[in-house]
C-alpha atoms as a PDB file:
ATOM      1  CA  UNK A   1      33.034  33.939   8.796  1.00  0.00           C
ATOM      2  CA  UNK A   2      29.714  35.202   7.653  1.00  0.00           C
ATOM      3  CA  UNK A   3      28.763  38.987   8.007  1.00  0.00           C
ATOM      4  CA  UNK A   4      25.438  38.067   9.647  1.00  0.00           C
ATOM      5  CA  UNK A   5      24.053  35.227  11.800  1.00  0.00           C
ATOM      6  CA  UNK A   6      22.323  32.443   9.694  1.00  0.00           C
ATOM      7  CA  UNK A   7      18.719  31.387  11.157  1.00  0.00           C
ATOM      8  CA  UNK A   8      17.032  27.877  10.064  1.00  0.00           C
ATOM      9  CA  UNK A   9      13.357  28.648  10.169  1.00  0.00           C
ATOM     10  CA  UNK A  10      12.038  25.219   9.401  1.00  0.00           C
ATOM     11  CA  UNK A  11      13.576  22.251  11.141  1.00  0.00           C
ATOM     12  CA  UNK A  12      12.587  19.056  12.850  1.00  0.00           C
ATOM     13  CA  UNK A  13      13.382  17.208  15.644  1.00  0.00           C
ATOM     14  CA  UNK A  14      12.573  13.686  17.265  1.00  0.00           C
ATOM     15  CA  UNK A  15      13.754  10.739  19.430  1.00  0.00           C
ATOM     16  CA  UNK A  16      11.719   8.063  17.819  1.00  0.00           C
ATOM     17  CA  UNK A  17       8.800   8.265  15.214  1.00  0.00           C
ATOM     18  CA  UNK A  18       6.573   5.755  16.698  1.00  0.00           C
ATOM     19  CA  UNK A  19       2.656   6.759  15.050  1.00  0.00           C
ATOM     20  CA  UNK A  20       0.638   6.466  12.175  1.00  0.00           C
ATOM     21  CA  UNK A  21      -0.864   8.750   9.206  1.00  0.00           C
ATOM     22  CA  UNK A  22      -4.299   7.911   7.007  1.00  0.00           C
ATOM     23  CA  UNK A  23      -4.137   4.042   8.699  1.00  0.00           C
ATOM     24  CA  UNK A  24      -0.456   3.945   7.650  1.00  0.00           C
ATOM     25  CA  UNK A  25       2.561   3.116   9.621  1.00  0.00           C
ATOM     26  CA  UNK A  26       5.717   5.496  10.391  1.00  0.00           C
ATOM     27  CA  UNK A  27       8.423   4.200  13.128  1.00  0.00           C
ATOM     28  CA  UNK A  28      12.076   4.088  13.239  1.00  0.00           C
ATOM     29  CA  UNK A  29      14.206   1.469  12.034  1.00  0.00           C
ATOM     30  CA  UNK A  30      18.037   1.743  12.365  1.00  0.00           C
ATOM     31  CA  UNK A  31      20.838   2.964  10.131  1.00  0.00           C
ATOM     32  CA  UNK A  32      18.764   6.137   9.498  1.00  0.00           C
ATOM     33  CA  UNK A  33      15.842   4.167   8.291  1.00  0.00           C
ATOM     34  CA  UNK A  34      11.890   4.445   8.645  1.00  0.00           C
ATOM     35  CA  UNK A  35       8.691   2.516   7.882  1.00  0.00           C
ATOM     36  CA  UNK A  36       6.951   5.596   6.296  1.00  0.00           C
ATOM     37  CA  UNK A  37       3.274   4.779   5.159  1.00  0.00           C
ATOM     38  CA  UNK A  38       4.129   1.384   5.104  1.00  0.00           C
ATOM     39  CA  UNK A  39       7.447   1.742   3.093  1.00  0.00           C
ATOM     40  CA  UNK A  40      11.254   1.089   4.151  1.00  0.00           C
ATOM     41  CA  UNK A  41      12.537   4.788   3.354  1.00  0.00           C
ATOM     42  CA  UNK A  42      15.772   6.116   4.079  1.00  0.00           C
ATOM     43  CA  UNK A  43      14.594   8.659   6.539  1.00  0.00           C
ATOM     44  CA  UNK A  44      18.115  10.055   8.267  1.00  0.00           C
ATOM     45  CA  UNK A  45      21.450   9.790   6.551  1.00  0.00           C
ATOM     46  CA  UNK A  46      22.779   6.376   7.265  1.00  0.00           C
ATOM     47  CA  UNK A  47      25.933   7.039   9.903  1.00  0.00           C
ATOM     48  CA  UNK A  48      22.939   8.146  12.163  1.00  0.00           C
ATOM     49  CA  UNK A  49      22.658   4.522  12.980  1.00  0.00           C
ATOM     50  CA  UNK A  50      20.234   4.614  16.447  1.00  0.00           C
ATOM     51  CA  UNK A  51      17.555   6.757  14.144  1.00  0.00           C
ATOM     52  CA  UNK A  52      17.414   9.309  17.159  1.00  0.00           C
ATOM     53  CA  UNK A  53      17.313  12.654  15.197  1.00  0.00           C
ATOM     54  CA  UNK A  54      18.729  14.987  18.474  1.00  0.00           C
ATOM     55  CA  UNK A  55      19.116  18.351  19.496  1.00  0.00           C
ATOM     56  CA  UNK A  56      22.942  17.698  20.084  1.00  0.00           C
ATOM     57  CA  UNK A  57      23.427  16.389  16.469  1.00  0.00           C
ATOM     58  CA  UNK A  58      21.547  18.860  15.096  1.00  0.00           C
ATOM     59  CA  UNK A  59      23.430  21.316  16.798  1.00  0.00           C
ATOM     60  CA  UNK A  60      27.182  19.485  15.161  1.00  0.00           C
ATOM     61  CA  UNK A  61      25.504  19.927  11.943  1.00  0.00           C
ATOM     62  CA  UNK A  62      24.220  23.576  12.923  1.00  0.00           C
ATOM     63  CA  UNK A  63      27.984  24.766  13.924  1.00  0.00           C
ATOM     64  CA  UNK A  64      30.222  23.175  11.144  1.00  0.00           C
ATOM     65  CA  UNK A  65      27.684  24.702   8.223  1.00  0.00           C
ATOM     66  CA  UNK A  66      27.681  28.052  10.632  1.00  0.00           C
ATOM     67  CA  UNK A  67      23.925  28.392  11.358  1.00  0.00           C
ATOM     68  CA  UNK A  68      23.331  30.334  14.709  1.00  0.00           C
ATOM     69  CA  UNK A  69      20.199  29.130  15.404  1.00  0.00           C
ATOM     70  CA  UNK A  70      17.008  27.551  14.418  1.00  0.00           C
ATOM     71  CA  UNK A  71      13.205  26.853  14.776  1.00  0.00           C
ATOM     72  CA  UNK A  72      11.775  23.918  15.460  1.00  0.00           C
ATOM     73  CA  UNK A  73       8.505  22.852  14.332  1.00  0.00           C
ATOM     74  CA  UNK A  74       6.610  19.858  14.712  1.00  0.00           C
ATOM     75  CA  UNK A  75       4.173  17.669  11.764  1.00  0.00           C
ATOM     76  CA  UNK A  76       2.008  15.182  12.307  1.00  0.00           C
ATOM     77  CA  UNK A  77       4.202  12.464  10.064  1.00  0.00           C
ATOM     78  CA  UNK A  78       6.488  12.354  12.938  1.00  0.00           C
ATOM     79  CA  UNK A  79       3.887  12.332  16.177  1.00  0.00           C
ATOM     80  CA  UNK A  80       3.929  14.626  18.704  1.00  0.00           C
ATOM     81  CA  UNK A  81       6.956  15.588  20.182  1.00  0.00           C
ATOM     82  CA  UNK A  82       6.218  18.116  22.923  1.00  0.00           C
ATOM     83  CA  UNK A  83       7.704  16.290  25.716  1.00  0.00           C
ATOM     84  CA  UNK A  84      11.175  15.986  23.972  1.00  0.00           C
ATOM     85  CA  UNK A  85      11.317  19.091  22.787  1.00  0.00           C
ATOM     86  CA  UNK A  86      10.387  20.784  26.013  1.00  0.00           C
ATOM     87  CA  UNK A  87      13.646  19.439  26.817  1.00  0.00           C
ATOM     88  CA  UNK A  88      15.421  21.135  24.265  1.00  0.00           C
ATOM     89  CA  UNK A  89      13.790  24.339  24.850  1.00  0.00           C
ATOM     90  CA  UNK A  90      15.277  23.784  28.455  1.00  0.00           C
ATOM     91  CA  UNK A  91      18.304  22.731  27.486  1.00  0.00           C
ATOM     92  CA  UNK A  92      19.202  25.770  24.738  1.00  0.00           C
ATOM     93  CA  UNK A  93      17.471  28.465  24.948  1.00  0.00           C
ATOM     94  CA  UNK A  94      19.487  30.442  22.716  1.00  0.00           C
ATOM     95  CA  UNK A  95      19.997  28.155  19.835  1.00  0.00           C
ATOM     96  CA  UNK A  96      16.729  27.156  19.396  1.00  0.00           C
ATOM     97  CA  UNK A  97      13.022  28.566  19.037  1.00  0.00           C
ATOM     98  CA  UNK A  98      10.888  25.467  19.753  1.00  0.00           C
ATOM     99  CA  UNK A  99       7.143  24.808  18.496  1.00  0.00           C
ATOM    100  CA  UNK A 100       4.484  23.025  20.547  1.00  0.00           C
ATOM    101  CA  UNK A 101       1.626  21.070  18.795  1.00  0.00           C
ATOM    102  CA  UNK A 102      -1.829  19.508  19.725  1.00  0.00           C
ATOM    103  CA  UNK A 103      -3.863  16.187  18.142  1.00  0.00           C
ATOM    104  CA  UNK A 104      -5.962  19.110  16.305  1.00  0.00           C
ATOM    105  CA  UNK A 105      -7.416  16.299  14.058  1.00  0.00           C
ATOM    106  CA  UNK A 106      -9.960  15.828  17.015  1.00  0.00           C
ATOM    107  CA  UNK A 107     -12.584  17.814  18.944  1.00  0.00           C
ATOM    108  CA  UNK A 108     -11.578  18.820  22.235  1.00  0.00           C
ATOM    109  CA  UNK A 109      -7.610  20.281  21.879  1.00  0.00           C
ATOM    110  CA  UNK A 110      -7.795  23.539  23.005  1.00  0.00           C
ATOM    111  CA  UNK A 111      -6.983  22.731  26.246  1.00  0.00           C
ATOM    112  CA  UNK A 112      -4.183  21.321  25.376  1.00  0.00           C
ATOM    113  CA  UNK A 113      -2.768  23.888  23.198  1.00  0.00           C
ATOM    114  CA  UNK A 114      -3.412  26.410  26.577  1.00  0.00           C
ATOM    115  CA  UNK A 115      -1.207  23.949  28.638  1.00  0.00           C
ATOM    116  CA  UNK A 116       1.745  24.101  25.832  1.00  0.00           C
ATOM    117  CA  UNK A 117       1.409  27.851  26.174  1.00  0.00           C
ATOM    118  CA  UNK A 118       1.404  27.550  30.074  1.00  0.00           C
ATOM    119  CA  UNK A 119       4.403  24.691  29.831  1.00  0.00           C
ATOM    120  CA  UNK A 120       6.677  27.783  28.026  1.00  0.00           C
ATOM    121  CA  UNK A 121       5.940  26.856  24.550  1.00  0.00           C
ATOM    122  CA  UNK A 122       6.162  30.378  22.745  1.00  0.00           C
ATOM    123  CA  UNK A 123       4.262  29.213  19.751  1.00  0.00           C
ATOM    124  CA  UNK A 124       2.186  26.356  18.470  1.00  0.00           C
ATOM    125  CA  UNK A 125       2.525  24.228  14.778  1.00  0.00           C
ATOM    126  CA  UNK A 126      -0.083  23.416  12.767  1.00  0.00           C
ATOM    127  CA  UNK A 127       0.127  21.016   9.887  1.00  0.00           C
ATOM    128  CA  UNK A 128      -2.914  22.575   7.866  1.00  0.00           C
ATOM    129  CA  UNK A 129      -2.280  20.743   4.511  1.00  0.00           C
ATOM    130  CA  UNK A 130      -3.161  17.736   6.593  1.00  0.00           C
ATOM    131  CA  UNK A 131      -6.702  19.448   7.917  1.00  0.00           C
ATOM    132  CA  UNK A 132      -8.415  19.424   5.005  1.00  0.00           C
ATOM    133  CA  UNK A 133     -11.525  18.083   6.642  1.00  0.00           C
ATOM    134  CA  UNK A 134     -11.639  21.118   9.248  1.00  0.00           C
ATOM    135  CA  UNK A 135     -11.603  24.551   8.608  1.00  0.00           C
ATOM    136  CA  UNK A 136      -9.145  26.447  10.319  1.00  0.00           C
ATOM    137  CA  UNK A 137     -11.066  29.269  10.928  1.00  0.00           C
ATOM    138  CA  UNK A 138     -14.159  26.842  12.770  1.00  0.00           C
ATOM    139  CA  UNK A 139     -14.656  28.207  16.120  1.00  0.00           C
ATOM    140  CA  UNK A 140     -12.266  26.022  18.511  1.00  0.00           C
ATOM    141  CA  UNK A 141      -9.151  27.007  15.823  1.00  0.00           C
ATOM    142  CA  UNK A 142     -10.673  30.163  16.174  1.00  0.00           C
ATOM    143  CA  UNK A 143     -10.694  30.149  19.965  1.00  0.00           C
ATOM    144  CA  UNK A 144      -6.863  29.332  20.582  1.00  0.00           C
ATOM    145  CA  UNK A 145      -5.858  31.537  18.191  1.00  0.00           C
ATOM    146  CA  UNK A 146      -7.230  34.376  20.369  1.00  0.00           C
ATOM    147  CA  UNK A 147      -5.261  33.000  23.335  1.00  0.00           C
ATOM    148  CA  UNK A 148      -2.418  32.791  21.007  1.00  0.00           C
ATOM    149  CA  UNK A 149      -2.373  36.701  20.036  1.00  0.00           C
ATOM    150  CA  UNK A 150      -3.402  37.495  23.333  1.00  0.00           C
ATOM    151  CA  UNK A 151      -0.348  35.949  24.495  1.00  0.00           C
ATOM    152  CA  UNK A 152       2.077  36.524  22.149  1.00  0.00           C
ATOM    153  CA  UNK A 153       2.358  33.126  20.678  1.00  0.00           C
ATOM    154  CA  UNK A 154       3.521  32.622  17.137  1.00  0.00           C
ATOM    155  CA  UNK A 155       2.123  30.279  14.337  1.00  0.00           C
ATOM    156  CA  UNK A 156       3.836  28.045  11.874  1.00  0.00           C
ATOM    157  CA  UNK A 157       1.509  26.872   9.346  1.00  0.00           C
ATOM    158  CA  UNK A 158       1.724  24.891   6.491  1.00  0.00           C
ATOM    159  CA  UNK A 159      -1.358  25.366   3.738  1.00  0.00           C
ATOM    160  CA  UNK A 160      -2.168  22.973   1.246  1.00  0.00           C
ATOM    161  CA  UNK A 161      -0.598  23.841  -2.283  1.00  0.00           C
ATOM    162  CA  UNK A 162      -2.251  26.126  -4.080  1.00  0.00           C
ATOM    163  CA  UNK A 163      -5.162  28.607  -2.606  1.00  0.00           C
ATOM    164  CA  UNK A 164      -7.542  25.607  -0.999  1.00  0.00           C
ATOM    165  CA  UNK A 165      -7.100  27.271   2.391  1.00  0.00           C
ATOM    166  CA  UNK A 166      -6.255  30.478   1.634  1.00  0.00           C
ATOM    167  CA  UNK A 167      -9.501  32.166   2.263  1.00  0.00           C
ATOM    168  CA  UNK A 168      -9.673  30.348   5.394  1.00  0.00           C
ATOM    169  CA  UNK A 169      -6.136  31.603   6.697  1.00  0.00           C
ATOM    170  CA  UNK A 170      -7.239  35.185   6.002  1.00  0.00           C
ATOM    171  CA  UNK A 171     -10.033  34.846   7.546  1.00  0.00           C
ATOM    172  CA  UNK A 172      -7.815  34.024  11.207  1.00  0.00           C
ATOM    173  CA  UNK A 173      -5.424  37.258  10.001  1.00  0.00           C
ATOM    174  CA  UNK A 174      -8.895  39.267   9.942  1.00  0.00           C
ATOM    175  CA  UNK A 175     -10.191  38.028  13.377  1.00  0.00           C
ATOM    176  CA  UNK A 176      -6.355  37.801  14.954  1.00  0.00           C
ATOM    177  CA  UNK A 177      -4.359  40.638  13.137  1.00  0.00           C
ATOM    178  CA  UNK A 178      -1.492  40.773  15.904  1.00  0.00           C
ATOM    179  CA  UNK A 179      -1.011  37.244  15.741  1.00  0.00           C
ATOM    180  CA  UNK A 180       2.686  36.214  14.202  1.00  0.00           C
ATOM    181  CA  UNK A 181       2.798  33.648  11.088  1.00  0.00           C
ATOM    182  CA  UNK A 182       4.908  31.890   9.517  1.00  0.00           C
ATOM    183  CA  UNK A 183       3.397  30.049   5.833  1.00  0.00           C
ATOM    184  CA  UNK A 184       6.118  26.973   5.440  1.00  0.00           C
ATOM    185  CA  UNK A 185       7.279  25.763   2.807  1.00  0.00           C
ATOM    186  CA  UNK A 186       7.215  28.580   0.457  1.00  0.00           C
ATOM    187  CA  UNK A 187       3.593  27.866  -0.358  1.00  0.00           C
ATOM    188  CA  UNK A 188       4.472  24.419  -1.960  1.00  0.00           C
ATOM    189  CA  UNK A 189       5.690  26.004  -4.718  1.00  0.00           C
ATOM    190  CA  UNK A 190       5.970  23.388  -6.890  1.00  0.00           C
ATOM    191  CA  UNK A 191       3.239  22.441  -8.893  1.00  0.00           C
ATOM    192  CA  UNK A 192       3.459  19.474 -11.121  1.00  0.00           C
ATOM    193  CA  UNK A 193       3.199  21.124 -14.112  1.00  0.00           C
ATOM    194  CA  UNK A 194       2.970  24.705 -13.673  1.00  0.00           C
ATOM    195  CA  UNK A 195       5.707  26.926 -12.531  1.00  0.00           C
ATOM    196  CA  UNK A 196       4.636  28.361  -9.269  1.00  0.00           C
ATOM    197  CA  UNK A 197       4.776  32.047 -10.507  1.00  0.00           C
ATOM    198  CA  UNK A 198       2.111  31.101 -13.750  1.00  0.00           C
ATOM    199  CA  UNK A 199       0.103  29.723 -10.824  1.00  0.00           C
ATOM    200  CA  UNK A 200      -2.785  32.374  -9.458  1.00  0.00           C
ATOM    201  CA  UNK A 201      -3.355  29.913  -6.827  1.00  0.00           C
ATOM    202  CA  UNK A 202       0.309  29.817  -5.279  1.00  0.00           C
ATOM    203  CA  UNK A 203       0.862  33.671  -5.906  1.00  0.00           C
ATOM    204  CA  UNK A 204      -2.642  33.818  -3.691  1.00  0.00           C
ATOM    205  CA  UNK A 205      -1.091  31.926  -0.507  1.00  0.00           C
ATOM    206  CA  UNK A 206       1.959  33.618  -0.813  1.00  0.00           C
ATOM    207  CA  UNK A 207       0.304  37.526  -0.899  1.00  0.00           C
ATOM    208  CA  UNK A 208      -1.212  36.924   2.436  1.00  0.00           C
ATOM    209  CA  UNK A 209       2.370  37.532   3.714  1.00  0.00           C
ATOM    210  CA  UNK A 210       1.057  41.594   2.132  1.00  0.00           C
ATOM    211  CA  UNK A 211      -0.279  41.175   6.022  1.00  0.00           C
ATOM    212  CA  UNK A 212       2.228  43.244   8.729  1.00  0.00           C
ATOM    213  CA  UNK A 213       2.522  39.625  10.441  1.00  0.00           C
ATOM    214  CA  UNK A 214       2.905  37.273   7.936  1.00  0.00           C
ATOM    215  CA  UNK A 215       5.871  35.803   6.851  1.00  0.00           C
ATOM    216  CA  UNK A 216       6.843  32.900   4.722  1.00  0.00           C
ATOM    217  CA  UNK A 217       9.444  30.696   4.901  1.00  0.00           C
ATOM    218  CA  UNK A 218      11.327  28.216   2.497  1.00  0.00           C
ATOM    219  CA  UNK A 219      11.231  24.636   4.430  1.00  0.00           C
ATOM    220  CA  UNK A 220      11.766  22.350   2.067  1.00  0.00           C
ATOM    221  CA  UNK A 221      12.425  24.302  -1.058  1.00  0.00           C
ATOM    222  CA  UNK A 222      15.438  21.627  -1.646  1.00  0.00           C
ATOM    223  CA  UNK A 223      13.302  18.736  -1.673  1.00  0.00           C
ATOM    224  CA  UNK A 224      10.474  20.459  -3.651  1.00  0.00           C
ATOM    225  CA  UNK A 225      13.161  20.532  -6.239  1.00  0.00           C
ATOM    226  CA  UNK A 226      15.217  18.083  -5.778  1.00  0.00           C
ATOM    227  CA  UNK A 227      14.481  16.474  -9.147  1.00  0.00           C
ATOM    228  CA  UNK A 228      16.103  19.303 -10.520  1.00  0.00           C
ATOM    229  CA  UNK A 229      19.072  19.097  -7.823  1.00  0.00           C
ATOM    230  CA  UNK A 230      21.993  21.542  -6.711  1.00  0.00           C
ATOM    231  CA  UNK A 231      22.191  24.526  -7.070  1.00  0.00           C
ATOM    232  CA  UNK A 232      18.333  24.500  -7.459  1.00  0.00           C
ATOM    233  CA  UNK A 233      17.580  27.303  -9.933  1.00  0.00           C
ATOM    234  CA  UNK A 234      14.283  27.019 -10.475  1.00  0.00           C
ATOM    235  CA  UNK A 235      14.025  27.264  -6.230  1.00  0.00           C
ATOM    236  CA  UNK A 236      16.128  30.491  -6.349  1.00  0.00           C
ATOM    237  CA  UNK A 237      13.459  31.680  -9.286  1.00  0.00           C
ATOM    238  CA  UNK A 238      10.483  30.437  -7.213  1.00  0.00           C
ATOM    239  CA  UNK A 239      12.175  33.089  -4.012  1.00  0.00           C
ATOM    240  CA  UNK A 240      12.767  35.238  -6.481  1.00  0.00           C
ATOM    241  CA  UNK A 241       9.131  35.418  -7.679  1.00  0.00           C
ATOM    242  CA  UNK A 242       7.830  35.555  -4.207  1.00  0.00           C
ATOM    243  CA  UNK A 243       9.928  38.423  -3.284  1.00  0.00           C
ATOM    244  CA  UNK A 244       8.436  40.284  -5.759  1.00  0.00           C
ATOM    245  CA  UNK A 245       4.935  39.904  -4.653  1.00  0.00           C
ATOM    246  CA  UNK A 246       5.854  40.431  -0.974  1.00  0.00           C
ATOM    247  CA  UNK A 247       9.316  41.962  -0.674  1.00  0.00           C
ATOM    248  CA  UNK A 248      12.123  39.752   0.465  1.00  0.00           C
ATOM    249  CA  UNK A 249      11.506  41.659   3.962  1.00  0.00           C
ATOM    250  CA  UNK A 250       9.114  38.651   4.220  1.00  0.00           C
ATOM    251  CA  UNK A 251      11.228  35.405   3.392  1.00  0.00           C
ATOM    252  CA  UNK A 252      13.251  33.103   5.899  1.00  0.00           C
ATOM    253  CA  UNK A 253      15.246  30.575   4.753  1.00  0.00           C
ATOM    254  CA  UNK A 254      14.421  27.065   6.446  1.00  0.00           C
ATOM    255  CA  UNK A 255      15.938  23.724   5.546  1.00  0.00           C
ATOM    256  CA  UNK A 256      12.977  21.114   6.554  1.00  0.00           C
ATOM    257  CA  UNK A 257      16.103  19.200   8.248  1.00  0.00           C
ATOM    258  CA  UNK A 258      16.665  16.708   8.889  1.00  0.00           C
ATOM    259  CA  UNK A 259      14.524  14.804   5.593  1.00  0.00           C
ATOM    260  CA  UNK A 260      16.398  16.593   2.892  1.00  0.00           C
ATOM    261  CA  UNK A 261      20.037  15.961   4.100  1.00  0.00           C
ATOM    262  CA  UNK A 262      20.116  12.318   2.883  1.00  0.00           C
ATOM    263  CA  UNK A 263      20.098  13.662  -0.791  1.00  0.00           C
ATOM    264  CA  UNK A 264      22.433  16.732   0.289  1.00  0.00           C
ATOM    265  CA  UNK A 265      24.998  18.356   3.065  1.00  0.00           C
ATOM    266  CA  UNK A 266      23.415  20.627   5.171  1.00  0.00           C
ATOM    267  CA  UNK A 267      25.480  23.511   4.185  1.00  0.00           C
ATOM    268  CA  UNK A 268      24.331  22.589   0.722  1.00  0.00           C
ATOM    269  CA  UNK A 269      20.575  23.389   2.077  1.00  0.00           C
ATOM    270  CA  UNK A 270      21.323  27.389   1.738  1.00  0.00           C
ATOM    271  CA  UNK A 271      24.613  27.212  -0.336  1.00  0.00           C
ATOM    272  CA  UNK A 272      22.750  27.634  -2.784  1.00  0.00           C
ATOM    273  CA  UNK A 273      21.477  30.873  -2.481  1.00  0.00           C
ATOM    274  CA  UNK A 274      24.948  32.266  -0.827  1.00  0.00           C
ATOM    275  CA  UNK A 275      26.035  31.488  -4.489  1.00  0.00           C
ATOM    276  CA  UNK A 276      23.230  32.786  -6.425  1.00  0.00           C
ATOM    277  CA  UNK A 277      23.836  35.905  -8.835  1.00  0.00           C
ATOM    278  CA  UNK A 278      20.301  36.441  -8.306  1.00  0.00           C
ATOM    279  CA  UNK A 279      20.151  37.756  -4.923  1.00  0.00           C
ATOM    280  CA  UNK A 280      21.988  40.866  -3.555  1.00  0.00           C
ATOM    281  CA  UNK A 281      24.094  40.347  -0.362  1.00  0.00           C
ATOM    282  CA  UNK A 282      21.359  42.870   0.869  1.00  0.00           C
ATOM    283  CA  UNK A 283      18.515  40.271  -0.196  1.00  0.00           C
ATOM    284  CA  UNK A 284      21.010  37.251   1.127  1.00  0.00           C
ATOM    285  CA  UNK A 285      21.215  38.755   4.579  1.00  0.00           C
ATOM    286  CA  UNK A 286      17.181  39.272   4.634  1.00  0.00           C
ATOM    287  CA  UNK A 287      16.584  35.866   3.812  1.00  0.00           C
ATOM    288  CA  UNK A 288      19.257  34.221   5.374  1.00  0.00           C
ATOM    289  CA  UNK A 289      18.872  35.557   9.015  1.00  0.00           C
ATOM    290  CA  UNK A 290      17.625  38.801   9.183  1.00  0.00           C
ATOM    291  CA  UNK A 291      14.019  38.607   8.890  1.00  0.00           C
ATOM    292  CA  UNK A 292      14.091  35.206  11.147  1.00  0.00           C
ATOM    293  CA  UNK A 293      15.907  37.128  13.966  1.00  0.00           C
ATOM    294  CA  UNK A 294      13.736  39.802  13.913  1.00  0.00           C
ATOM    295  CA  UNK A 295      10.382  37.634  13.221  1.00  0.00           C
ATOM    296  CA  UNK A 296      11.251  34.873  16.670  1.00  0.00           C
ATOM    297  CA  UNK A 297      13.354  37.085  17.978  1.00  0.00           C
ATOM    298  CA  UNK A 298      16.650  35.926  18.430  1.00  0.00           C
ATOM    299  CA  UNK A 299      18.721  38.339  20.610  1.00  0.00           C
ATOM    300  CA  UNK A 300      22.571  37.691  21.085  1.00  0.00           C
ATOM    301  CA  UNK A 301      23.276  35.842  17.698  1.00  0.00           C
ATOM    302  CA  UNK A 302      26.876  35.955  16.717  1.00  0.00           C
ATOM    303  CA  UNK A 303      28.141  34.494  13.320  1.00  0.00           C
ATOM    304  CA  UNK A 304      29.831  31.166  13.328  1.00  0.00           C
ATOM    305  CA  UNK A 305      33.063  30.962  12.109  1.00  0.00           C
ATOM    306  CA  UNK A 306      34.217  29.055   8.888  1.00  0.00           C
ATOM    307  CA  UNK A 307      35.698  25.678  10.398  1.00  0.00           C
ATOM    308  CA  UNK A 308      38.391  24.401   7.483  1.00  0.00           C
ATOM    309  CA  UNK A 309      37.882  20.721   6.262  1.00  0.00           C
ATOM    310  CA  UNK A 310      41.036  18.396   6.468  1.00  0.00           C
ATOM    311  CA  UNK A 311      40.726  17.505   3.160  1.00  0.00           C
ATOM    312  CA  UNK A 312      41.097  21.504   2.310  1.00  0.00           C
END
């Protein structure tokens, strides 16, 4: 059994992907299989056959690699979910923190984001890397991010790599400082050439977590490096590097499940790090669970215990 609960602070869910993205097509196929932008992709590991990626999977997955709970978060690749995960906010309460998103590519959503609130949605996702044509600090962003603070609400937000929206993003922290964020995906730290920490424009994004209520969390990191494949060093380098600009007081593991568990196990997603001789259990603990409980506040988390494989 682990010492400390394990929190997943990037994760997706969906019954059916059923939109498009820049005039391209994503929808489910079977046998874990998507049209995405137009291409056959294996999108779900293949034994999940009806390509419904569910709460009650999830949570199989969840309990056998002992994660106690996880956050939810929605991106515009997959369509808007709300209605099904309303259900799962309904239906477990305790295992998962659930994220609500609007169409904020058009005019006209803020009323919409105040019904998620309103619905029991206690935060709202933004996919920002795929805003680049609107500022997120114009005035209707601007606008629901005041109800947001003034209500409590958190914000997951992913940036475009580098520092393209960084000045933007501070400029919400300035206007909303009591307003909760999480930065996914550890910045996209990785550049195609540079290393993310000889990269002023990464270290940038990641410093506005120097901000009491700003956080950052590692979404992803797996499949950001998954040319270089388990046990990831250069992703435990890339944590490493952030911690020292921020303090690891500031990093939550996430796992962007369920995309990066057709290449590995979901264990595998934080393994990783459990094995690294380049984290102390201390730093482990922060980034593993601690921060995330205390960030969404998790109350009641007990560790899962180790379940041993037949084959064992």
């Amino acid at each position: 059994m682990n010492i400390f609960p394990i929190i997943d602070a990037h994760s997706h869910l969906w019954l059916r992907q059923d939109t498009q993205w820049d005039g391209k097509t994503i929808r489910t196929l079977k046998n874990g299989r998507s049209i995405f932008l137009d291409e056959e992709v294996q999108m779900l590991p293949p034994f999940m056959i009806d390509g419904r990626n569910t709460a009650e999977v999830f949570l199989s997955n969840m309990d056998y690699a002992q994660v106690s709970a996880a956050v939810v978060v929605q991106e515009f690749i997959d369509g808007i979910q709300n209605d099904y995960l309303a259900e799962v906010m309904q239906q477990y309460p305790d295992r998962f923190f659930v994220f609500g998103m609007a169409d904020y590519l058009h005019d006209g959503f803020y009323d919409h984001t105040q019904a998620l609130l309103d619905q029991g949605f206690k935060g709202l996702a933004i996919p920002g890397h795929r805003l680049l044509g609107r500022s997120l600090a114009d005035d209707e962003m601007m606008r629901m991010f005041r109800l947001m603070e003034s209500r409590g609400a958190l914000l997951s937000i992913t940036l475009a790599d580098g520092d393209r929206q960084v000045e933007e993003l501070q400029e919400v922290i300035t206007q909303c400082p009591q307003l909760k964020i999480a930065i996914g995906h550890l910045g996209m730290a990785n550049p195609p050439v540079t290393p993310p920490w000889e990269n002023d424009s990464w270290r940038r994004q990641i410093l506005l977590a120097r901000h009491e209520n700003v956080y950052v969390e590692t979404g992803g990191i797996t499949w950001l490096y998954n040319s270089e494949f388990y046990p990831f060093p250069s992703a435990v380098r890339a944590i490493r590097e952030a911690a020292e600009l921020v303090g690891m007081d500031k990093l939550m593991w996430g796992s962007d499940y369920p995309r990066t568990i057709t290449a590995i196990t979901y264990r595998m997603s934080y393994d990783f790090l459990v094995k690294s001789c380049e984290l102390s259990d201390s730093e482990k603990g922060l980034l593993l669970g601690q921060n995330a409980q205390r960030f969404y506040g998790f109350e009641s988390l007990e560790p899962l215990p180790y379940i041993k494989n037949m084959s064992e």
